[in-house]
C-alpha atoms as a PDB file:
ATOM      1  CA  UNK A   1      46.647  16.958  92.794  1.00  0.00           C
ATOM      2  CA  UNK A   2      44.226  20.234  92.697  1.00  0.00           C
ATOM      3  CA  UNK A   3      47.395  22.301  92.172  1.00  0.00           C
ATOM      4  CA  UNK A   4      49.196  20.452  89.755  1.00  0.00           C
ATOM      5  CA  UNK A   5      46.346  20.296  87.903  1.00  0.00           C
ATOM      6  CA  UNK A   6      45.726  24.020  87.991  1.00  0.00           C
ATOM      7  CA  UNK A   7      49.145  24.570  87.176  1.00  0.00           C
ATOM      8  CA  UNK A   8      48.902  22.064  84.266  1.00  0.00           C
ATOM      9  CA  UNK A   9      45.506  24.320  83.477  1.00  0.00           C
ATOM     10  CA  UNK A  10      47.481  27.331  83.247  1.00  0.00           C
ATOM     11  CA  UNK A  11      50.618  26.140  81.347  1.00  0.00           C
ATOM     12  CA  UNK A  12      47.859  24.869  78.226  1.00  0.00           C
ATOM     13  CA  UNK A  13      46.407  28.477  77.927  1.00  0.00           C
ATOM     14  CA  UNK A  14      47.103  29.885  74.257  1.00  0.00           C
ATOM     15  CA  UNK A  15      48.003  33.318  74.515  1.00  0.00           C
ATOM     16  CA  UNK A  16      47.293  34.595  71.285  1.00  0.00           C
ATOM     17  CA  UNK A  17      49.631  37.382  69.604  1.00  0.00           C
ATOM     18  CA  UNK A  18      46.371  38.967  67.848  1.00  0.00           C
ATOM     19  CA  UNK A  19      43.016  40.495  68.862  1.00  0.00           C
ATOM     20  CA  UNK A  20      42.183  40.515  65.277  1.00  0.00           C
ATOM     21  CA  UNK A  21      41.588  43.821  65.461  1.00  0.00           C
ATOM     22  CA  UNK A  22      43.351  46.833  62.690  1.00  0.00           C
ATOM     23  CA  UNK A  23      46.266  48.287  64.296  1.00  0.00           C
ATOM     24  CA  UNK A  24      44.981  51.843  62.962  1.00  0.00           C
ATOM     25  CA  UNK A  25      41.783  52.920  60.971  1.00  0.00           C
ATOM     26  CA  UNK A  26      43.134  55.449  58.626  1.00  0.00           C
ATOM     27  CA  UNK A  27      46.605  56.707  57.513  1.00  0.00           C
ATOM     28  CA  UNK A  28      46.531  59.964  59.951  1.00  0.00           C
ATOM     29  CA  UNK A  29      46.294  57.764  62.914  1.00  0.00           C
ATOM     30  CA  UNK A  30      48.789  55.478  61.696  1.00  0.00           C
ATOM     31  CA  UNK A  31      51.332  58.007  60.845  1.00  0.00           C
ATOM     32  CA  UNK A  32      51.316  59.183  64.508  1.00  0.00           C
ATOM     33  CA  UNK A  33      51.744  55.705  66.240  1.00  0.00           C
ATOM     34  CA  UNK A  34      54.251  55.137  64.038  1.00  0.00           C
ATOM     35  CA  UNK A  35      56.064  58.348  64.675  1.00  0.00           C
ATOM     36  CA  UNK A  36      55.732  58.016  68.568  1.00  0.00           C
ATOM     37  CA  UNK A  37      56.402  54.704  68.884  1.00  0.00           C
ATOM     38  CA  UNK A  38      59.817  55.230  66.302  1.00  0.00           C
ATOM     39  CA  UNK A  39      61.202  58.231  67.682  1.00  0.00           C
ATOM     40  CA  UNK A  40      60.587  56.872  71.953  1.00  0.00           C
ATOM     41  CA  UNK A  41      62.753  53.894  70.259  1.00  0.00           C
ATOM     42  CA  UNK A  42      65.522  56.608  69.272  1.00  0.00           C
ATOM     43  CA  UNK A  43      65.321  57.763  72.053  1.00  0.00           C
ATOM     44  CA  UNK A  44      66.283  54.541  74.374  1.00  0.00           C
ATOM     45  CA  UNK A  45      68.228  52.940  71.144  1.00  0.00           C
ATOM     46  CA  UNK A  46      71.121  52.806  73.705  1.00  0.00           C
ATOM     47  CA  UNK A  47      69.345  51.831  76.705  1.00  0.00           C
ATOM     48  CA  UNK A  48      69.168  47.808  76.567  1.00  0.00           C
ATOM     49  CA  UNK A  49      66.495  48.000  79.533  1.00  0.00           C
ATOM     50  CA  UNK A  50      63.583  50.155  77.984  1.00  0.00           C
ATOM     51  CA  UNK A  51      61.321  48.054  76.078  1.00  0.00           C
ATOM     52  CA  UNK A  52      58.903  50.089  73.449  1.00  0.00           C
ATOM     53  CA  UNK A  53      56.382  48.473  71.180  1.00  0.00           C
ATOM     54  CA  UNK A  54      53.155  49.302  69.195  1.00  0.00           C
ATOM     55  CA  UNK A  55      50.114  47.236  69.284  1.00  0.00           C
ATOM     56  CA  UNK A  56      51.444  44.727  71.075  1.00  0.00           C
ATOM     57  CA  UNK A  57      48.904  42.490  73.190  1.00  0.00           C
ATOM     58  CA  UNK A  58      49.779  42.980  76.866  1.00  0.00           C
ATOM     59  CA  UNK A  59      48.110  40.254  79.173  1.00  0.00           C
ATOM     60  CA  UNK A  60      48.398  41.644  82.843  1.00  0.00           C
ATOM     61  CA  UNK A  61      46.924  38.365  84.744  1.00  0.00           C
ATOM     62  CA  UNK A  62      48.588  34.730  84.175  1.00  0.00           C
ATOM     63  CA  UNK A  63      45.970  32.261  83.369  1.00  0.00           C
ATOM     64  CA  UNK A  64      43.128  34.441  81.622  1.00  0.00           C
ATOM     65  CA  UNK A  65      44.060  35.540  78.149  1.00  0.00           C
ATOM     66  CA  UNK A  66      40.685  37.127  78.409  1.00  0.00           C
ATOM     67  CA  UNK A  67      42.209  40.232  80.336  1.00  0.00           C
ATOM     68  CA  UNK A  68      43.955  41.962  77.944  1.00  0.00           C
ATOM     69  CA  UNK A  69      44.449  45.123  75.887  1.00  0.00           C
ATOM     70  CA  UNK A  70      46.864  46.153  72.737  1.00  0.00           C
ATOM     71  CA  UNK A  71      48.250  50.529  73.639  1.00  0.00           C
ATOM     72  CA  UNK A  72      48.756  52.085  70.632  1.00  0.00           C
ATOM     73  CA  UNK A  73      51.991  52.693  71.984  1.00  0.00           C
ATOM     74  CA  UNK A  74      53.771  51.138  75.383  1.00  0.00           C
ATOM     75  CA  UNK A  75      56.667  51.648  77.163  1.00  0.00           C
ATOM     76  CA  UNK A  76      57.854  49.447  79.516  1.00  0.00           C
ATOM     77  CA  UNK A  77      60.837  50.866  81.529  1.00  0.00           C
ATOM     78  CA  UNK A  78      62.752  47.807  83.431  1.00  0.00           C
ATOM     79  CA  UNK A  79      62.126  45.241  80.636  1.00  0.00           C
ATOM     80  CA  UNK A  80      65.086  43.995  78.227  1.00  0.00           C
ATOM     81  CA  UNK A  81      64.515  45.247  74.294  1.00  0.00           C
ATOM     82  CA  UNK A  82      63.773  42.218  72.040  1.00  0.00           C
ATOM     83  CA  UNK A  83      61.044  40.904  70.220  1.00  0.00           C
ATOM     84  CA  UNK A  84      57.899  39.360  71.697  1.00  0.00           C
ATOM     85  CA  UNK A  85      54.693  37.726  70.589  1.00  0.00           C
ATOM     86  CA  UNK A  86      52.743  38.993  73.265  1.00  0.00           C
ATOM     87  CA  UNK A  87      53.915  41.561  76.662  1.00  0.00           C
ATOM     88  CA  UNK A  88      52.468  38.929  78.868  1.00  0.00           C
ATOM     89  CA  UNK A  89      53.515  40.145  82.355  1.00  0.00           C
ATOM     90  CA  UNK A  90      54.304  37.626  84.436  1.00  0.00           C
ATOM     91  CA  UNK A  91      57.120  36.867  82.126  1.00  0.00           C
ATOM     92  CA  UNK A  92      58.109  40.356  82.595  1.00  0.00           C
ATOM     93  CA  UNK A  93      59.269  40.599  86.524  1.00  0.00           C
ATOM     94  CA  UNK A  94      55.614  41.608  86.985  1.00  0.00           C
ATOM     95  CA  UNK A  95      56.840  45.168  85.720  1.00  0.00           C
ATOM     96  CA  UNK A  96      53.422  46.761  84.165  1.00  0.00           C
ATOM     97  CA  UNK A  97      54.353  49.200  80.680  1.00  0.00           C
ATOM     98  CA  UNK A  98      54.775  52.636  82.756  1.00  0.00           C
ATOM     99  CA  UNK A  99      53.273  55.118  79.552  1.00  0.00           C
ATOM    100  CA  UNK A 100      50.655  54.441  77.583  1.00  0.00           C
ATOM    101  CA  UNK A 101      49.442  56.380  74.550  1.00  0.00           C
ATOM    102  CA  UNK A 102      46.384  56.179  72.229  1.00  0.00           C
ATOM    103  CA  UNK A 103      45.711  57.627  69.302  1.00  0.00           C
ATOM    104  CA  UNK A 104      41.685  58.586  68.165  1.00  0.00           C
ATOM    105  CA  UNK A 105      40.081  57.322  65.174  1.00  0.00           C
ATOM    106  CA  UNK A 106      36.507  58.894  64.305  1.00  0.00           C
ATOM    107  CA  UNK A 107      35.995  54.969  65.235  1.00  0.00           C
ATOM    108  CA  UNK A 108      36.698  55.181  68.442  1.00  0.00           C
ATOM    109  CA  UNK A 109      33.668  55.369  71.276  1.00  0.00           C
ATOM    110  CA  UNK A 110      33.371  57.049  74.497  1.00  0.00           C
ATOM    111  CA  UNK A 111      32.444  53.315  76.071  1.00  0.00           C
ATOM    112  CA  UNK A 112      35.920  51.905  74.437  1.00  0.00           C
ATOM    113  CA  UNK A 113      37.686  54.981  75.293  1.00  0.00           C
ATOM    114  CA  UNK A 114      36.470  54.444  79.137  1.00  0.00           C
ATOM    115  CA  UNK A 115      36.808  50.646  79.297  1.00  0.00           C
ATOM    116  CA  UNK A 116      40.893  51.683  78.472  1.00  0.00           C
ATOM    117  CA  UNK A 117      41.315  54.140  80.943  1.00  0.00           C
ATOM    118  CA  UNK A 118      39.788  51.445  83.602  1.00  0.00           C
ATOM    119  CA  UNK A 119      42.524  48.771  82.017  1.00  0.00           C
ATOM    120  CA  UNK A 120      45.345  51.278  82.442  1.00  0.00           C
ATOM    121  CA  UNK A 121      44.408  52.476  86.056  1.00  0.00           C
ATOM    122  CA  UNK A 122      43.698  48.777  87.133  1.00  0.00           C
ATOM    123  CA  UNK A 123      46.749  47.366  86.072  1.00  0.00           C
ATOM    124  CA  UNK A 124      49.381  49.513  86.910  1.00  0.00           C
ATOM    125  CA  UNK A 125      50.470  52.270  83.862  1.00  0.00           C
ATOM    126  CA  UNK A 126      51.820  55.603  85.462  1.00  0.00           C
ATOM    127  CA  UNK A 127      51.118  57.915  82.516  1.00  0.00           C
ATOM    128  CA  UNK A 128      48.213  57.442  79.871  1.00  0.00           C
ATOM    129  CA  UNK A 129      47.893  59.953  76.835  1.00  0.00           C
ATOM    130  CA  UNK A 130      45.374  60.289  74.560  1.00  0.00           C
ATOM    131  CA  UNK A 131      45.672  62.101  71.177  1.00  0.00           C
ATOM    132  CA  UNK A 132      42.880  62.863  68.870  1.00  0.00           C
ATOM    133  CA  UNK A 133      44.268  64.214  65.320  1.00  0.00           C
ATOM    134  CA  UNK A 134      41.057  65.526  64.167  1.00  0.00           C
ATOM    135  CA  UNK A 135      39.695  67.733  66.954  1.00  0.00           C
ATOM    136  CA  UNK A 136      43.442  68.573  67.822  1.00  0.00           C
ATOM    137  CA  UNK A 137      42.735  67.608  71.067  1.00  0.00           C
ATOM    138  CA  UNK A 138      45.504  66.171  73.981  1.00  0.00           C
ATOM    139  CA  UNK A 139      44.509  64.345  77.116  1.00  0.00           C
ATOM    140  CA  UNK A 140      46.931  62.557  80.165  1.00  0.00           C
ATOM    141  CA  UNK A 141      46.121  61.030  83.292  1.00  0.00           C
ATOM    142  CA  UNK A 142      48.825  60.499  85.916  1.00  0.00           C
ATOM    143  CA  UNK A 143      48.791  57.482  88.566  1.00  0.00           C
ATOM    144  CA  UNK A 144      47.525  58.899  91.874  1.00  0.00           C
ATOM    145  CA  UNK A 145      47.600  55.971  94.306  1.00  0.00           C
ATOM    146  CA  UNK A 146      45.764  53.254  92.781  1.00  0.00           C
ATOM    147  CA  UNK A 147      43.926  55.954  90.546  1.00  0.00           C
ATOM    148  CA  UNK A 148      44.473  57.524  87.232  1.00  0.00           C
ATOM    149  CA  UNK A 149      43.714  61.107  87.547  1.00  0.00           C
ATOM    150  CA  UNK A 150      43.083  63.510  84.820  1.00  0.00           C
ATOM    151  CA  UNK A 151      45.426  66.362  84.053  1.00  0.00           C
ATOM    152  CA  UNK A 152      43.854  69.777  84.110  1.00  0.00           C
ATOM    153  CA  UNK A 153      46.403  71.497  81.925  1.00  0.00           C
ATOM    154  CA  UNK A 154      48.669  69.696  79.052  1.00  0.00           C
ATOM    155  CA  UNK A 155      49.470  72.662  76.784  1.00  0.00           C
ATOM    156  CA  UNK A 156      52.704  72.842  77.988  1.00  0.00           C
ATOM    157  CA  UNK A 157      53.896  69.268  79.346  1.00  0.00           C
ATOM    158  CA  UNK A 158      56.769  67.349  80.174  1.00  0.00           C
ATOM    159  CA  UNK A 159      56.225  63.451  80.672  1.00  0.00           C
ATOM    160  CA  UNK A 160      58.300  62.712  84.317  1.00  0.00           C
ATOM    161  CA  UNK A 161      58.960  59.174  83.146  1.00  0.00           C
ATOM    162  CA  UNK A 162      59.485  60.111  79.481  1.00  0.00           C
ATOM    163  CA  UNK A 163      61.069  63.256  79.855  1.00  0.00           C
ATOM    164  CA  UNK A 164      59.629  64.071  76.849  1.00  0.00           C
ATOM    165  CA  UNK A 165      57.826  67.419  75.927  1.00  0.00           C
ATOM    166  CA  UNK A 166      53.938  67.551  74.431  1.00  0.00           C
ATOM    167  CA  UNK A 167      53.209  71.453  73.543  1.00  0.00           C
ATOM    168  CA  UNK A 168      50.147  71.925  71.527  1.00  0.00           C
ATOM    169  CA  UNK A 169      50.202  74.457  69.300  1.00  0.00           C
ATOM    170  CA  UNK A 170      47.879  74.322  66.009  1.00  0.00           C
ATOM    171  CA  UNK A 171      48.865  70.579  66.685  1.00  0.00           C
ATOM    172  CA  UNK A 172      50.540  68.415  68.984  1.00  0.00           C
ATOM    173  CA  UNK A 173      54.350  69.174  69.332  1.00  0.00           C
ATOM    174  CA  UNK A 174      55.835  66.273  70.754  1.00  0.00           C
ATOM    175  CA  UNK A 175      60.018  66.940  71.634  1.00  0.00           C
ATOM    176  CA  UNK A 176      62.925  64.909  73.592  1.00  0.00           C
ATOM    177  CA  UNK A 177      64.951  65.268  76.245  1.00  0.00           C
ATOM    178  CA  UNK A 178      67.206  67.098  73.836  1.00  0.00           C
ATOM    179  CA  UNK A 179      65.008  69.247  72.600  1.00  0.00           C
ATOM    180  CA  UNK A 180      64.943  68.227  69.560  1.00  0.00           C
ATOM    181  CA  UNK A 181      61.356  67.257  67.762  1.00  0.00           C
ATOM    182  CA  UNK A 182      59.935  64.156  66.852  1.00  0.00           C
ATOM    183  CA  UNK A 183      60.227  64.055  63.271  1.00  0.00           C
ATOM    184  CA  UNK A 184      58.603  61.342  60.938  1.00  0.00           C
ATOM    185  CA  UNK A 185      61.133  58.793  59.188  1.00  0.00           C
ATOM    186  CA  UNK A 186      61.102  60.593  55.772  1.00  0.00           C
ATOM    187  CA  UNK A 187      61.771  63.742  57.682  1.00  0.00           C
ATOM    188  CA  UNK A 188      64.531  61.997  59.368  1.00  0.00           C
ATOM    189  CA  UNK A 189      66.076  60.930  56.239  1.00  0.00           C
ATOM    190  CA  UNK A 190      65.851  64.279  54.428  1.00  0.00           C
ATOM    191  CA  UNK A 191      67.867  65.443  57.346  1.00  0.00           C
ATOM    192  CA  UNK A 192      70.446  63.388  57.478  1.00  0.00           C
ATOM    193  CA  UNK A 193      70.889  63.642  53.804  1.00  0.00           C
ATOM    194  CA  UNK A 194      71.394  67.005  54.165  1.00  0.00           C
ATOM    195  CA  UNK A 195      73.763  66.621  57.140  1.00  0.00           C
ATOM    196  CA  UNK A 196      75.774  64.473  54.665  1.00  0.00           C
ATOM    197  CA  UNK A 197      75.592  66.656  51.926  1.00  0.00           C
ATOM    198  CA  UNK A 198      77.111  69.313  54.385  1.00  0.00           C
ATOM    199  CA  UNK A 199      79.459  67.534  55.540  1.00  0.00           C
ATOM    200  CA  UNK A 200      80.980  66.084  52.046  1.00  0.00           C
ATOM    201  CA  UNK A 201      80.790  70.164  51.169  1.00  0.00           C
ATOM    202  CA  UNK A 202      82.897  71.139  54.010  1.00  0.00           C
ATOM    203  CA  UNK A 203      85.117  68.386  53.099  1.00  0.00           C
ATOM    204  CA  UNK A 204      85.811  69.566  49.666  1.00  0.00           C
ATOM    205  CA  UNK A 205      85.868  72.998  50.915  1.00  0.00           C
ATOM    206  CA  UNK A 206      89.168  71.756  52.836  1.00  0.00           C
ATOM    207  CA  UNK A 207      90.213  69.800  50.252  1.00  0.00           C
ATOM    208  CA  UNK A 208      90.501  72.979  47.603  1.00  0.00           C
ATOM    209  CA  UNK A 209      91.918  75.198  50.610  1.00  0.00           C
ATOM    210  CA  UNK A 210      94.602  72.442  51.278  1.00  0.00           C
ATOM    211  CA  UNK A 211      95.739  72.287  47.508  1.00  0.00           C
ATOM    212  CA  UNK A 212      95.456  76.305  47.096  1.00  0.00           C
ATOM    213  CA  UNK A 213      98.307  75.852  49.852  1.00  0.00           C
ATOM    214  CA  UNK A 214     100.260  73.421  48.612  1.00  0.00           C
ATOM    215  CA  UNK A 215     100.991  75.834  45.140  1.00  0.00           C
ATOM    216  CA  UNK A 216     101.531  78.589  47.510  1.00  0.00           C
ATOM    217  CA  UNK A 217     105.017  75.950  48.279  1.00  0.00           C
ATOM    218  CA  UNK A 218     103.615  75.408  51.939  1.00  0.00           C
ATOM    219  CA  UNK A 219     102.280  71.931  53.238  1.00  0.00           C
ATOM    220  CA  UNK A 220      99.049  71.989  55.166  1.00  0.00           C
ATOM    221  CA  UNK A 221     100.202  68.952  56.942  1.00  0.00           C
ATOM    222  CA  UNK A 222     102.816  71.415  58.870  1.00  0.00           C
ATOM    223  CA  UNK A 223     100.644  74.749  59.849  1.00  0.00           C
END
């Protein structure tokens, strides 16, 4: 009877999907948790088994929806893509997100900041990153064991997991696998308008070339 009702105990606990807190305090951090978060899901667009989100509540421990904490940015490596209220892991294989970044707000506090790190080392993330826009400063810890350990040197940084590059440089360079940048959306757009607009050039380039042919008497089809 003790266990069924224990288990009945646990079934009734609310999860809820919000800590009622801002997902970012100002546009600066926002813009870079949206830019991260967008460009890891480019990234693993065709892997069905990498699951990225953005302030999404992640409850480690079944039965207290006290424990819990909402990463900026999370990647869970393992998990299926798909939407979700809450990353509440037992409903997850166990599988802890891997990489977790944060990004600083002059809100933030060293006490917060610390009470994080001790979240992420306790329950299981391989690769924390902090990024604070306005002091243009860059911090990681990799998982040592059951520690987090700081990283001496990040100027120059490839994430194992990730694969992806951090170089900072004036500011924080973030590139993938391929080398290519992480761009913001209206960057991406501009880019592929102009990969368009190329492309419909080269296009009529052809086009004129094939006709200048055809009055020359010889059919482009045949050369």
């Amino acid at each position: 009877m003790v266990a069924q009702s224990l288990t009945e105990t646990t079934a009734n606990i609310i999860y809820p999907d919000s800590d009622g807190l801002p997902m970012s305090d100002n546009t600066k951090q926002f813009r870079w948790i949206v830019t991260i978060k967008e460009n890891l899901e480019l990234i693993y667009a065709q892997n069905p088994d990498v699951f990225v989100a953005g302030d999404l509540l992640w409850y480690p421990v079944e039965g207290n929806n006290t424990i819990r904490q909402a990463p900026d940015v999370m990647v869970a490596i393992g998990r299926p893509k798909g939407d979700r209220g809450s990353y509440q892991q037992w409903r997850e294989a166990g599988i802890a997100p891997q990489v977790v970044f944060e990004i600083l707000s002059p809100g933030n506090r060293m006490g917060e900041m610390n009470r994080k790190l001790h979240f992420y080392e306790q329950y299981g993330v391989s690769e924390y990153y902090i990024y604070d826009p306005d002091r243009i400063d860059f911090a990681g810890w990799m998982r040592d064991g059951d520690r987090l350990v700081a990283m001496e040197d990040l100027t120059d940084w490839t994430s194992p997991l990730l694969e992806i590059r951090f170089k900072l440089d004036g500011e924080l360079e973030i590139y993938r696998p391929d080398g290519q940048p992480f761009v913001g959306f209206i960057d991406l757009d501009l880019r592929r308008q102009a990969a368009e607009q190329r492309a419909d050039t080269a296009e009529q380039q052809i086009e004129r070339l094939a006709a200048k042919l055809r009055e020359l008497g010889i059919d482009p089809e045949n050369i």
